[in-house]
N, C-alpha and C. Protein backbone atom coordinates (compact mmCIF):
# COMPACT_ATOMS: atom_id res chain seq x y z
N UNK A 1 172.21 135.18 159.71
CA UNK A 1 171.62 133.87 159.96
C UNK A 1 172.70 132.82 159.94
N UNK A 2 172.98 132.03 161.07
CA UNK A 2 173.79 131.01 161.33
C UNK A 2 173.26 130.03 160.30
N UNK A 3 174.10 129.29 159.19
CA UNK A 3 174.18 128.17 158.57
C UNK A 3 173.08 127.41 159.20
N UNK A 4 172.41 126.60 158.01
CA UNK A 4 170.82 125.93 158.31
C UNK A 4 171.14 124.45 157.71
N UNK A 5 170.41 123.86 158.60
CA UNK A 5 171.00 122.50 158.09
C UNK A 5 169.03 122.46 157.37
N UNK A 6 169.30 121.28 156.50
CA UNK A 6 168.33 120.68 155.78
C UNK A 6 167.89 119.44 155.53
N UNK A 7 166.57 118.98 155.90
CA UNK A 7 165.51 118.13 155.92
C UNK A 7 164.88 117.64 155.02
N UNK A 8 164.97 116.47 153.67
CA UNK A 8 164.30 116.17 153.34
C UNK A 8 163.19 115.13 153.90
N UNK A 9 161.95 115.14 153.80
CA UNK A 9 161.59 114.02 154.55
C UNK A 9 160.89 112.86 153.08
N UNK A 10 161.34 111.92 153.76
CA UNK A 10 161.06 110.73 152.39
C UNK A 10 160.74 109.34 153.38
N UNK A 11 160.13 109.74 154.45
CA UNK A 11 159.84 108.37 155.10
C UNK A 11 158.02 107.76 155.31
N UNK A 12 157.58 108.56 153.88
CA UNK A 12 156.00 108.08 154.16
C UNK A 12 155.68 107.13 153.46
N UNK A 13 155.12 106.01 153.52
CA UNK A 13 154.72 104.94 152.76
C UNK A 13 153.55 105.00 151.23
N UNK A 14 153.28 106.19 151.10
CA UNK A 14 153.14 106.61 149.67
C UNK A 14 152.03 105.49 149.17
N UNK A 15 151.11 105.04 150.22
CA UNK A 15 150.09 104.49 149.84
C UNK A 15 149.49 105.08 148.60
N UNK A 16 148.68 106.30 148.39
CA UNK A 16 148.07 107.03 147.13
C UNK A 16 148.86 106.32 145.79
N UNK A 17 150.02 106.45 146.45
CA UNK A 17 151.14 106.34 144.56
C UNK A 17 151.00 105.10 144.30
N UNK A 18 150.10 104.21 145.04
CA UNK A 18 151.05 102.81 144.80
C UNK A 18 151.81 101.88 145.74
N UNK A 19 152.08 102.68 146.60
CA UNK A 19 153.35 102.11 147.32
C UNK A 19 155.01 102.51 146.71
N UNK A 20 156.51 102.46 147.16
CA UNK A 20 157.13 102.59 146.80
C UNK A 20 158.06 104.40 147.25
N UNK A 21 159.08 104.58 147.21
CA UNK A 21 159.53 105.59 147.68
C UNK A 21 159.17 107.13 146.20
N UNK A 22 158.11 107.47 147.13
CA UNK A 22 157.65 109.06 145.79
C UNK A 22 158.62 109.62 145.66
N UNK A 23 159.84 110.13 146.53
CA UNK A 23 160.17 110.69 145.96
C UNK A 23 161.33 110.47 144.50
N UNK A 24 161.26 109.04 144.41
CA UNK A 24 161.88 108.81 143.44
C UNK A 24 161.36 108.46 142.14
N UNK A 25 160.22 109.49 142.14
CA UNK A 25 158.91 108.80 140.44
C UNK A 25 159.77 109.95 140.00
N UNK A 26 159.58 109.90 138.74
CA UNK A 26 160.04 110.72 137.48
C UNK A 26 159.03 112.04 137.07
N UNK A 27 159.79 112.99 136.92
CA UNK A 27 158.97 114.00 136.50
C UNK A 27 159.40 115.02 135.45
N UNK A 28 159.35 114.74 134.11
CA UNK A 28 159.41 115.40 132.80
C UNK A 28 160.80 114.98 133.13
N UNK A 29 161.71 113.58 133.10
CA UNK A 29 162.86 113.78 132.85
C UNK A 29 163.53 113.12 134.06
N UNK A 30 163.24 113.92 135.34
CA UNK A 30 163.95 113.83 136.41
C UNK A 30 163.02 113.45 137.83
N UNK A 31 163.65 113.38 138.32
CA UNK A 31 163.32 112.38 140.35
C UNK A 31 162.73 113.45 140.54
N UNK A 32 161.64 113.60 141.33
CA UNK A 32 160.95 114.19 142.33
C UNK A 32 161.71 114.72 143.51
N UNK A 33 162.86 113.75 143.85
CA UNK A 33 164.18 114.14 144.75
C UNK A 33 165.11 114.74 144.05
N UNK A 34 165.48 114.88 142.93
CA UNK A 34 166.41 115.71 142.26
C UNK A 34 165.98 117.11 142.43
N UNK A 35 164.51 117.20 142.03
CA UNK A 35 164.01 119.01 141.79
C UNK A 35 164.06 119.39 142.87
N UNK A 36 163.74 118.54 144.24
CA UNK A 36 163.67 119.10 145.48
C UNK A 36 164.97 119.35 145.70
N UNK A 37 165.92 118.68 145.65
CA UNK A 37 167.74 119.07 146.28
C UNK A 37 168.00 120.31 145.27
N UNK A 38 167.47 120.40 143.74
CA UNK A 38 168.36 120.82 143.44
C UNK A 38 167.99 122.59 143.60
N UNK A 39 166.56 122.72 144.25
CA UNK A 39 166.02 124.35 144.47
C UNK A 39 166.16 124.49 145.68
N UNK A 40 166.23 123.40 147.14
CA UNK A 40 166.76 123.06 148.29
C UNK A 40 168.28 123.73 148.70
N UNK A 41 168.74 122.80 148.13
CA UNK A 41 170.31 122.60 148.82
C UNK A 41 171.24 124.05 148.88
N UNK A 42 170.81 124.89 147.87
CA UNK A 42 171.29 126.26 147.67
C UNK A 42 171.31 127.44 148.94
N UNK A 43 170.09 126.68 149.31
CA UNK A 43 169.42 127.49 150.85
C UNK A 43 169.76 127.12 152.07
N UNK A 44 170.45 126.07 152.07
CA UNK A 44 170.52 125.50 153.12
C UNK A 44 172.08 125.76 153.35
N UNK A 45 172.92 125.63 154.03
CA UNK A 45 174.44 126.42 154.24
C UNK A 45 175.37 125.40 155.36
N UNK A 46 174.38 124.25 155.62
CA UNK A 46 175.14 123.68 156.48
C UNK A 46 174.51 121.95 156.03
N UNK A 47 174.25 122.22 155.02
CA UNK A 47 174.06 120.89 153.76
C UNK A 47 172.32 120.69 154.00
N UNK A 48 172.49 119.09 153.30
CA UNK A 48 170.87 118.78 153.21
C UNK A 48 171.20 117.17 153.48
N UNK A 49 170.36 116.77 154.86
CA UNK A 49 170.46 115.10 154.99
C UNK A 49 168.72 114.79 154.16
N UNK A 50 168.72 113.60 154.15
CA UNK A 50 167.76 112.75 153.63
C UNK A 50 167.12 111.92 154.90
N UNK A 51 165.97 111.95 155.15
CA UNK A 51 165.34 111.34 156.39
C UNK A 51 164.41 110.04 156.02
N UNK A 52 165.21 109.09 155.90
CA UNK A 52 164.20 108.05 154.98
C UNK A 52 165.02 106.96 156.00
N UNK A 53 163.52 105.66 155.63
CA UNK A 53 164.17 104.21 156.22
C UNK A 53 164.70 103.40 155.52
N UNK A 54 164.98 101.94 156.17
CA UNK A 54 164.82 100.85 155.16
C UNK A 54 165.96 101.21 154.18
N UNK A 55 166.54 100.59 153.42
CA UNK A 55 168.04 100.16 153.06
C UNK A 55 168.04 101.52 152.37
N UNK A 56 169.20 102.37 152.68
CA UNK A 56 169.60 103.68 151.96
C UNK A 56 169.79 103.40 150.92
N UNK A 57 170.28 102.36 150.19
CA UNK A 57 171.45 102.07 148.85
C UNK A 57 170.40 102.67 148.00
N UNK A 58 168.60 102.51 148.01
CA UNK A 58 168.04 103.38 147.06
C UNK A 58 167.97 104.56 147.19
N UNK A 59 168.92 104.93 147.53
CA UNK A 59 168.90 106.83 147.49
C UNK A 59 170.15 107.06 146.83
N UNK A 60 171.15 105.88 146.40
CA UNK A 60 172.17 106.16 145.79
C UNK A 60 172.49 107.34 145.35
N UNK A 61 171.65 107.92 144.22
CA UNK A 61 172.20 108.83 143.80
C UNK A 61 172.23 110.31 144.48
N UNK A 62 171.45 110.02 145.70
CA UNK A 62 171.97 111.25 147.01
C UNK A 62 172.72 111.48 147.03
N UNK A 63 173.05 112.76 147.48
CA UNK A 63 174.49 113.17 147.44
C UNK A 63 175.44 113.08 148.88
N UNK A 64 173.89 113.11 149.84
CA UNK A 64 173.77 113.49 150.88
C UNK A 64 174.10 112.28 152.22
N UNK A 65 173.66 112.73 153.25
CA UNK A 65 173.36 111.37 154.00
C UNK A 65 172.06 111.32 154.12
N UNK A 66 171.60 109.63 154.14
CA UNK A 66 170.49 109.57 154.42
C UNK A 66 170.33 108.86 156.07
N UNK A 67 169.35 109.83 156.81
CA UNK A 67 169.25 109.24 158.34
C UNK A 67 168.32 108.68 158.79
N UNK A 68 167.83 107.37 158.96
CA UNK A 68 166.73 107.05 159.42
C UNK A 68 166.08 107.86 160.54
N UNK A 69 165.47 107.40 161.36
CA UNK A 69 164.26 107.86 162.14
C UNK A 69 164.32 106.50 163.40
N UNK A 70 164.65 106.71 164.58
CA UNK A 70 164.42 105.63 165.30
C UNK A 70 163.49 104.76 165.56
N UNK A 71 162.19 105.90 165.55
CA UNK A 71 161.24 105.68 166.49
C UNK A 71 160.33 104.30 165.53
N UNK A 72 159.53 103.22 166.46
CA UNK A 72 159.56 101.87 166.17
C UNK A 72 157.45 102.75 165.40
N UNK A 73 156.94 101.66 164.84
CA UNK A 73 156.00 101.82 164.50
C UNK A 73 155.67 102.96 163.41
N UNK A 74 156.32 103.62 162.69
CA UNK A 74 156.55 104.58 161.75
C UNK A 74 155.44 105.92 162.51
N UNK A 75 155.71 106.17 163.44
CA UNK A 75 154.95 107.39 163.90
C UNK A 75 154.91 108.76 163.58
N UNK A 76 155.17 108.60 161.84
CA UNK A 76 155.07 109.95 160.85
C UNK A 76 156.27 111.18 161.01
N UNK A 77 156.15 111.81 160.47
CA UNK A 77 156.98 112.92 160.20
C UNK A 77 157.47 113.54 161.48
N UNK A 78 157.33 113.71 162.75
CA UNK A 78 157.47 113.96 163.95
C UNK A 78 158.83 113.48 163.81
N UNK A 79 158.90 111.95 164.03
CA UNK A 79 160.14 111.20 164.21
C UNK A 79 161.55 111.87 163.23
N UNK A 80 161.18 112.24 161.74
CA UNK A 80 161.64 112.31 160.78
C UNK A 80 162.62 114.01 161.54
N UNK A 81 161.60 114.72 161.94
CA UNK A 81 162.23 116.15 162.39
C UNK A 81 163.03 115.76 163.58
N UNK A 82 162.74 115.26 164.33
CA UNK A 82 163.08 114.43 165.66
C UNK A 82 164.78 113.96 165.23
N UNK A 83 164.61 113.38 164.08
CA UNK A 83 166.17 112.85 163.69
C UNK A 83 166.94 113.39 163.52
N UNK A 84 166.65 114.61 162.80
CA UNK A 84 167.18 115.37 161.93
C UNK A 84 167.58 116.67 162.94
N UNK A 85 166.79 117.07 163.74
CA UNK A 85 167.18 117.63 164.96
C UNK A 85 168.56 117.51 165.79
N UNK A 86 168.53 115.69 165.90
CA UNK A 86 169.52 115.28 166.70
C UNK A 86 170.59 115.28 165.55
N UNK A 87 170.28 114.97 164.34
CA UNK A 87 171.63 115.04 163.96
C UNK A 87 172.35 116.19 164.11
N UNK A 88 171.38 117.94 163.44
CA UNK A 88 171.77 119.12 163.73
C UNK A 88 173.03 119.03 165.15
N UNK A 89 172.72 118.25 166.36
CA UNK A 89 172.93 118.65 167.33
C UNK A 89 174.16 118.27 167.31
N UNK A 90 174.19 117.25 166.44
CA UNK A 90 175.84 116.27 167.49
C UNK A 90 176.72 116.81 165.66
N UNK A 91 176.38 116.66 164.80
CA UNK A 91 177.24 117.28 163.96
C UNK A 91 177.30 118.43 163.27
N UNK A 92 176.72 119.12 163.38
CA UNK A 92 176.60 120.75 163.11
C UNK A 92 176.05 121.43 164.22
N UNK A 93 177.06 121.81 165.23
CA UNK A 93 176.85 122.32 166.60
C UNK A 93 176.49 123.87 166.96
N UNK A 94 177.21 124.44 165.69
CA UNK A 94 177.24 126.04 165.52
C UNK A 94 175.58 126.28 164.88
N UNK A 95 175.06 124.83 164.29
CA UNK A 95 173.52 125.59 163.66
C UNK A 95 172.85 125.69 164.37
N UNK A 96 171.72 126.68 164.82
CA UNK A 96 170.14 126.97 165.18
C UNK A 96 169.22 126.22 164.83
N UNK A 97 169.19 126.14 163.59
CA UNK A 97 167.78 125.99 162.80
C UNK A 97 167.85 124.88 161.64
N UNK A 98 167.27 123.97 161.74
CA UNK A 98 166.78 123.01 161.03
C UNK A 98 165.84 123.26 160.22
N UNK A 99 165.55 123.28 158.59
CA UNK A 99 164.73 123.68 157.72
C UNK A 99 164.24 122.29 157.26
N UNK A 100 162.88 122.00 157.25
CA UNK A 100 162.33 120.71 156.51
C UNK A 100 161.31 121.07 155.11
N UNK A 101 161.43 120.11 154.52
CA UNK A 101 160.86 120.29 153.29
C UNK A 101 160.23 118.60 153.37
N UNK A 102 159.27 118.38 152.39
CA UNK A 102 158.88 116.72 151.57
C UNK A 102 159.42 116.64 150.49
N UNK A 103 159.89 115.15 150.04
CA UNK A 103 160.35 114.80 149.29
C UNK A 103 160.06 114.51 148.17
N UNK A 104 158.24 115.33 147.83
CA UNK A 104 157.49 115.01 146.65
C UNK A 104 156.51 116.71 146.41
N UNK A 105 157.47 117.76 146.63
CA UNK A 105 157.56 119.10 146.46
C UNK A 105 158.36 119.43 145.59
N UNK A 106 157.94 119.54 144.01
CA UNK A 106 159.09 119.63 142.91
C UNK A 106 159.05 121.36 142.78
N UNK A 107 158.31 122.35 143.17
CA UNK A 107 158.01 123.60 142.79
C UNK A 107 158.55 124.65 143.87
N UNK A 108 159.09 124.10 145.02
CA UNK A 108 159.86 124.75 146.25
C UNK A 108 160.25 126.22 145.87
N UNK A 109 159.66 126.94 146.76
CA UNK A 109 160.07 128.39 146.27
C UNK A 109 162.07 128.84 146.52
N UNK A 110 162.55 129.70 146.08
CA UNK A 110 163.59 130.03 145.89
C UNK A 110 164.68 130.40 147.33
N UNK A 111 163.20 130.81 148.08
CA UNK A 111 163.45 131.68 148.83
C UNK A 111 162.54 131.27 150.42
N UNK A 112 162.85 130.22 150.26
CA UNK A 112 161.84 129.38 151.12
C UNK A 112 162.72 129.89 152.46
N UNK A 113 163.71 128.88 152.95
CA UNK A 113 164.80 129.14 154.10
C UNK A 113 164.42 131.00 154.57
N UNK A 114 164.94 131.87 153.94
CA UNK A 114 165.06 133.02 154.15
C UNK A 114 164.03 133.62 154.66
N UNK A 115 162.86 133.66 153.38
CA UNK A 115 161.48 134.04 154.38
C UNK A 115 161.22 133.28 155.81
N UNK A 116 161.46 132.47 155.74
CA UNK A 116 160.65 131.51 157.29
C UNK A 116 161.85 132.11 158.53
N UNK A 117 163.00 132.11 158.24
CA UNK A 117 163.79 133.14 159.40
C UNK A 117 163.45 134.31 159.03
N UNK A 118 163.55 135.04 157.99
CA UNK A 118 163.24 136.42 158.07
C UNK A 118 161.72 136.69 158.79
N UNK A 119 160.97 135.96 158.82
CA UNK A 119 159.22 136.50 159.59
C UNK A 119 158.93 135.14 160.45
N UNK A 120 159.69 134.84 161.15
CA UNK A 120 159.54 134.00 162.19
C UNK A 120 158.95 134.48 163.39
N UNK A 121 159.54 135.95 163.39
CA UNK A 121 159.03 136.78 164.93
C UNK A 121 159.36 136.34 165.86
N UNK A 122 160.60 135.66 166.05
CA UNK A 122 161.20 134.84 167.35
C UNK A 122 160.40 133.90 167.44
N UNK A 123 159.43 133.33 166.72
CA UNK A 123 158.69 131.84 167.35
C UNK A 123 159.79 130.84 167.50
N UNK A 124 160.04 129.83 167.44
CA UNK A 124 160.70 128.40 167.73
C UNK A 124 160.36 127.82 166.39
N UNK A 125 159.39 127.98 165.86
CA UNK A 125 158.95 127.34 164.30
C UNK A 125 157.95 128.38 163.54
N UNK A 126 158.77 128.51 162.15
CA UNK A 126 157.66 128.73 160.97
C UNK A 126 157.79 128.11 160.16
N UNK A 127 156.11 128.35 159.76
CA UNK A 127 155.93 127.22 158.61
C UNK A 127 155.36 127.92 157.33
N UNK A 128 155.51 127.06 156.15
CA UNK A 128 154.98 127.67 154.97
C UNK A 128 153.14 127.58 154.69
N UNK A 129 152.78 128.76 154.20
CA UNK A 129 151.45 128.76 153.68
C UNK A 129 151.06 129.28 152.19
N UNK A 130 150.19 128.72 151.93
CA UNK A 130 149.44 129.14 150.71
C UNK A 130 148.10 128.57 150.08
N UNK A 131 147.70 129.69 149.72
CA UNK A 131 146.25 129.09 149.58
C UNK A 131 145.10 129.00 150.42
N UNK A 132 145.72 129.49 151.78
CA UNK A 132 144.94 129.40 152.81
C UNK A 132 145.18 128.03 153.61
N UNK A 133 146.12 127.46 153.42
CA UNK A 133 146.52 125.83 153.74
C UNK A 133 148.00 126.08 154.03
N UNK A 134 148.17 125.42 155.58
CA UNK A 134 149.42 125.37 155.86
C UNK A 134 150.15 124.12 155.72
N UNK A 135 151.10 124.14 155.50
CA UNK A 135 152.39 123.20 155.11
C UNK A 135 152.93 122.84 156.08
N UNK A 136 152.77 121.99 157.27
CA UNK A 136 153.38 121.68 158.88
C UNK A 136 154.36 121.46 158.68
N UNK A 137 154.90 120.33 157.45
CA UNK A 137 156.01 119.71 157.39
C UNK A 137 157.55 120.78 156.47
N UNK A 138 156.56 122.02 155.97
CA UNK A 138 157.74 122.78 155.50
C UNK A 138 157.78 123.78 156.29
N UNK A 139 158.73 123.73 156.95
CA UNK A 139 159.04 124.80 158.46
C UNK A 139 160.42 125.05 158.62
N UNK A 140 160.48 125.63 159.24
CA UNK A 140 161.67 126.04 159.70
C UNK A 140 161.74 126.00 161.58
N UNK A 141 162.63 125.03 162.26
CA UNK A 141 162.27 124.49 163.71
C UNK A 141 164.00 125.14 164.77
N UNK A 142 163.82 125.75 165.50
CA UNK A 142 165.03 125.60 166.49
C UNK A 142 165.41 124.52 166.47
N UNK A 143 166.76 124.08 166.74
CA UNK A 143 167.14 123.18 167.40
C UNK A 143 166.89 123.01 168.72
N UNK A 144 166.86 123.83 169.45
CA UNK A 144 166.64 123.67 171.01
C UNK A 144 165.27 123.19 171.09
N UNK A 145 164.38 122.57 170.66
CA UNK A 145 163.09 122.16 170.38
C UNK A 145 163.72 120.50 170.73
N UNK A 146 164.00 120.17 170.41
CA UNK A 146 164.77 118.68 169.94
C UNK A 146 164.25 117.48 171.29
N UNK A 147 164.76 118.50 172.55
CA UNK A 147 164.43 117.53 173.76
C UNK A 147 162.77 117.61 173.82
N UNK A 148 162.01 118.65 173.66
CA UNK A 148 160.78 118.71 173.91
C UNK A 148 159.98 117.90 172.89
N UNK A 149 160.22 117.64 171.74
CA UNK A 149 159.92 116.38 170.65
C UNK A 149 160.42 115.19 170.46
N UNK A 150 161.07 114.85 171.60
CA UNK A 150 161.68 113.96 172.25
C UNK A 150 160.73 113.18 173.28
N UNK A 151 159.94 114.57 173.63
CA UNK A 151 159.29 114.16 174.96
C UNK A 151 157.63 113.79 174.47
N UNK A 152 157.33 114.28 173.29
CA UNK A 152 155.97 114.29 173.10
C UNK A 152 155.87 113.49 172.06
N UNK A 153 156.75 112.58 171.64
CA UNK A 153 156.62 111.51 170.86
C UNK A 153 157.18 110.34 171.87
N UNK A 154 158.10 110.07 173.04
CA UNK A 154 158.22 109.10 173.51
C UNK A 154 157.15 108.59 174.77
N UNK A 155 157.34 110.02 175.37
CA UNK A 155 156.65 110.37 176.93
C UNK A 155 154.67 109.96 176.62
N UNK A 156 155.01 111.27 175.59
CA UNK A 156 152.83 111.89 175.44
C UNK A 156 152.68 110.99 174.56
N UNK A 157 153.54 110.37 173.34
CA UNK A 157 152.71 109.70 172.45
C UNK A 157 152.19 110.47 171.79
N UNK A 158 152.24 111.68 171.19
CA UNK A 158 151.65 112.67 169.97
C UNK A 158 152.50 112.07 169.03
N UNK A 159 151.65 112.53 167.61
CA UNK A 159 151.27 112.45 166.67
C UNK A 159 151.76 113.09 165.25
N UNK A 160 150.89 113.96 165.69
CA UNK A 160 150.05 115.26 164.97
C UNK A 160 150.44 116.48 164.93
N UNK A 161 151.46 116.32 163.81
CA UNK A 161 152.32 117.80 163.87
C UNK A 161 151.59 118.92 163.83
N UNK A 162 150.41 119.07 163.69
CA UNK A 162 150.14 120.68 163.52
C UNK A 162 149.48 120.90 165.26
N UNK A 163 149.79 119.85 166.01
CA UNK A 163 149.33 120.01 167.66
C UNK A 163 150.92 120.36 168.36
N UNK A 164 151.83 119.64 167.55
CA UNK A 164 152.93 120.63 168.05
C UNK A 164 153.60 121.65 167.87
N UNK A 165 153.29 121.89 166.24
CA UNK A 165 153.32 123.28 166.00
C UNK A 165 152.50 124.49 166.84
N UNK A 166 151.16 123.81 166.99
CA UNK A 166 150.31 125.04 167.62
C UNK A 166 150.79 125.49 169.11
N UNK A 167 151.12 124.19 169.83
CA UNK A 167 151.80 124.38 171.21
C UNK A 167 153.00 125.32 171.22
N UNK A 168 153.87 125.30 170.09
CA UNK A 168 154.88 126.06 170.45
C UNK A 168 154.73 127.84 169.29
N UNK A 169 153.01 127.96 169.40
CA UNK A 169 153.25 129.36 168.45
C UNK A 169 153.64 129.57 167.22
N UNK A 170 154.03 128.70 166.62
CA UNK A 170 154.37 128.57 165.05
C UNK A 170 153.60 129.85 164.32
N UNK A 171 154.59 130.05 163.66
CA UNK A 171 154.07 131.00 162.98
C UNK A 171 154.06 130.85 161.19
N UNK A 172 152.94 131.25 160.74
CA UNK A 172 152.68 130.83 158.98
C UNK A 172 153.15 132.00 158.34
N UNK A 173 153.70 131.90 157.19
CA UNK A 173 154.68 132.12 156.28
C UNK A 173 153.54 132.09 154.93
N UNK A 174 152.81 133.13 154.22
CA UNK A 174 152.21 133.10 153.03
C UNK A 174 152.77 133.17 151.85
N UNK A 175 152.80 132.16 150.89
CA UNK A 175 153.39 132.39 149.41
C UNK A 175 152.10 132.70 148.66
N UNK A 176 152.41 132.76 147.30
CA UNK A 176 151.06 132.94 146.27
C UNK A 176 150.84 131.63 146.12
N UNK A 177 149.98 131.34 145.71
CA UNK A 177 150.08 129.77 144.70
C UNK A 177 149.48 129.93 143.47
N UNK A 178 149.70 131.71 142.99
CA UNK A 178 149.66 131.69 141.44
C UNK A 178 150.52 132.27 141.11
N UNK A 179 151.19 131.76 139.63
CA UNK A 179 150.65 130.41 138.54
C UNK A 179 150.82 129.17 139.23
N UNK A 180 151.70 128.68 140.13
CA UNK A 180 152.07 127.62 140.27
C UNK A 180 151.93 127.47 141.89
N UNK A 181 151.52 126.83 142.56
CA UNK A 181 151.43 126.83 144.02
C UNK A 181 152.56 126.01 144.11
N UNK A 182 153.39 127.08 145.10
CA UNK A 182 155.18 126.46 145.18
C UNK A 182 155.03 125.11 145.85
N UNK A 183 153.72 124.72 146.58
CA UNK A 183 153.94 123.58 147.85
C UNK A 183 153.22 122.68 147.34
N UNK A 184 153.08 122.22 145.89
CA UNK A 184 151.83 121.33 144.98
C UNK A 184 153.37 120.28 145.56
N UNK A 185 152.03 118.79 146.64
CA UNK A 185 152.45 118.03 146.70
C UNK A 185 152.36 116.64 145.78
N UNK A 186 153.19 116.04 145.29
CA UNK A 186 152.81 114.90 144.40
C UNK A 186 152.14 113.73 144.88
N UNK A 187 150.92 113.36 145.82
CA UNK A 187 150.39 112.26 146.17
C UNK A 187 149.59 110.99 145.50
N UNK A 188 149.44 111.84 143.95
CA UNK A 188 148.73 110.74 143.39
C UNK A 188 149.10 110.45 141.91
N UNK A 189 148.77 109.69 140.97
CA UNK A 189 149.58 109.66 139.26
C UNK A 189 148.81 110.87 138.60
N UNK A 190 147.43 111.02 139.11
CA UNK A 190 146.66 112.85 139.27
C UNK A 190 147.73 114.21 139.12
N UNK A 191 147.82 113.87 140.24
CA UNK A 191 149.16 114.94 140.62
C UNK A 191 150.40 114.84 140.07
N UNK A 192 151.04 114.06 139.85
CA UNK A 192 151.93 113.75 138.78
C UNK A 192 151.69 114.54 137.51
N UNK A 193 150.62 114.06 136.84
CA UNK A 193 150.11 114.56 135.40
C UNK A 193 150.10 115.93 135.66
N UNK A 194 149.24 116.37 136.56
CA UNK A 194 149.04 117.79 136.93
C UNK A 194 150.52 118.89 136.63
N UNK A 195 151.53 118.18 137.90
CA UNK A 195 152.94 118.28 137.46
C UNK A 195 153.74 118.73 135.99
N UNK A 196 153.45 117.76 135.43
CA UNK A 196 154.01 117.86 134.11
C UNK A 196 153.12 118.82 133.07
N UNK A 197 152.09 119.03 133.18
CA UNK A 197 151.29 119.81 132.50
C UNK A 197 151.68 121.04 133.30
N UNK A 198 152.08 121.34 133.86
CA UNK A 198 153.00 122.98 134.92
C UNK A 198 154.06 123.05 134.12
N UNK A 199 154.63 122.03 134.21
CA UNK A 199 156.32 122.27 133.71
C UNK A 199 156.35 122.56 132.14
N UNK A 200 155.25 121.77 131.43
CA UNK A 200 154.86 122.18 129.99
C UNK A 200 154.57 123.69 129.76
């Protein structure tokens, strides 16, 4: 497997929480973005950018780069892969595959990257499942995808990542989600608590 570049995405407006960037709430100690880089970045072989807007300086303690998202009107996570795509393209030329994760996924399995190329089945994208619930935004995407999500966010005006996943065959990727469902997203101070009562 050719070196994988890596996707955090941190560009959702986190209405549920409050408002404010989730992935930087605290959890038993540490960032919500710390647990993600720090079970992330291991997997990834051709680093991990940060896909967030609006003044980087709060991501300081990234290690990484953080890349905005062009596209005007915040037209969701599309844009976010869309970026991150192009960056793959123009500075890591030798990679394939772009791996995305969210930035409020503290329980990321170990072995995330590997499974989604290892049982991809030649699709163009897999994505993670569990529970019977798929994870659109934790996938694993070609790069050669890049112009065609180019085209269906500027051209078509889509949306709705699991309409472009389905268009291009995506294929789902099953984890357990017992004891711990690896893809427990943090959307609410609910979920938070929930969180910390896991890690307890």
């Amino acid at each position: 497997m050719a070196p994988v570049l890596g996707v955090i995405l941190a560009g959702g407006l986190s209405r549920r929480m409050g408002g404010g960037d989730k992935p930087l709430r605290v959890l038993a100690g540490s960032t919500l973005l710390d647990r993600v880089v720090e079970r992330f970045t291991p997997q990834c072989g051709a680093g991990v950018i940060l896909n967030a807007n609006g003044d980087p300086a709060r991501f300081s303690e990234f290690s990484g780069l953080v890349v905005p998202d062009e596209m005007p009107d915040h037209p969701g996570p599309l844009a976010g892969i869309l970026a991150a795509l192009d960056h793959a393209a123009s500075h890591h030329p030798s990679t394939t595959h772009l791996a995305s994760v969210t930035g409020d996924a503290p329980f990321l399995p170990l072995d995330l990257v590997e499974r989604l190329h290892a049982e991809r089945a030649g699709s163009a994208i897999a994505m993670a499942s569990s529970a019977g619930r798929e994870h659109f935004t934790v996938a694993l995407w070609a790069v050669s995808l890049r112009e065609d999500l180019r085209a269906a966010l500027v051209e078509r005006g889509e949306r709705r990542v699991g309409a472009f996943l389905a268009r291009h065959g995506a294929v789902a990727v099953e984890w357990p989600a017992e004891p711990v469902d690896p893809f427990l997203n943090i959307n609410t101070p609910e979920d938070l608590a929930l969180a910390e009562a896991l890690l307890r």
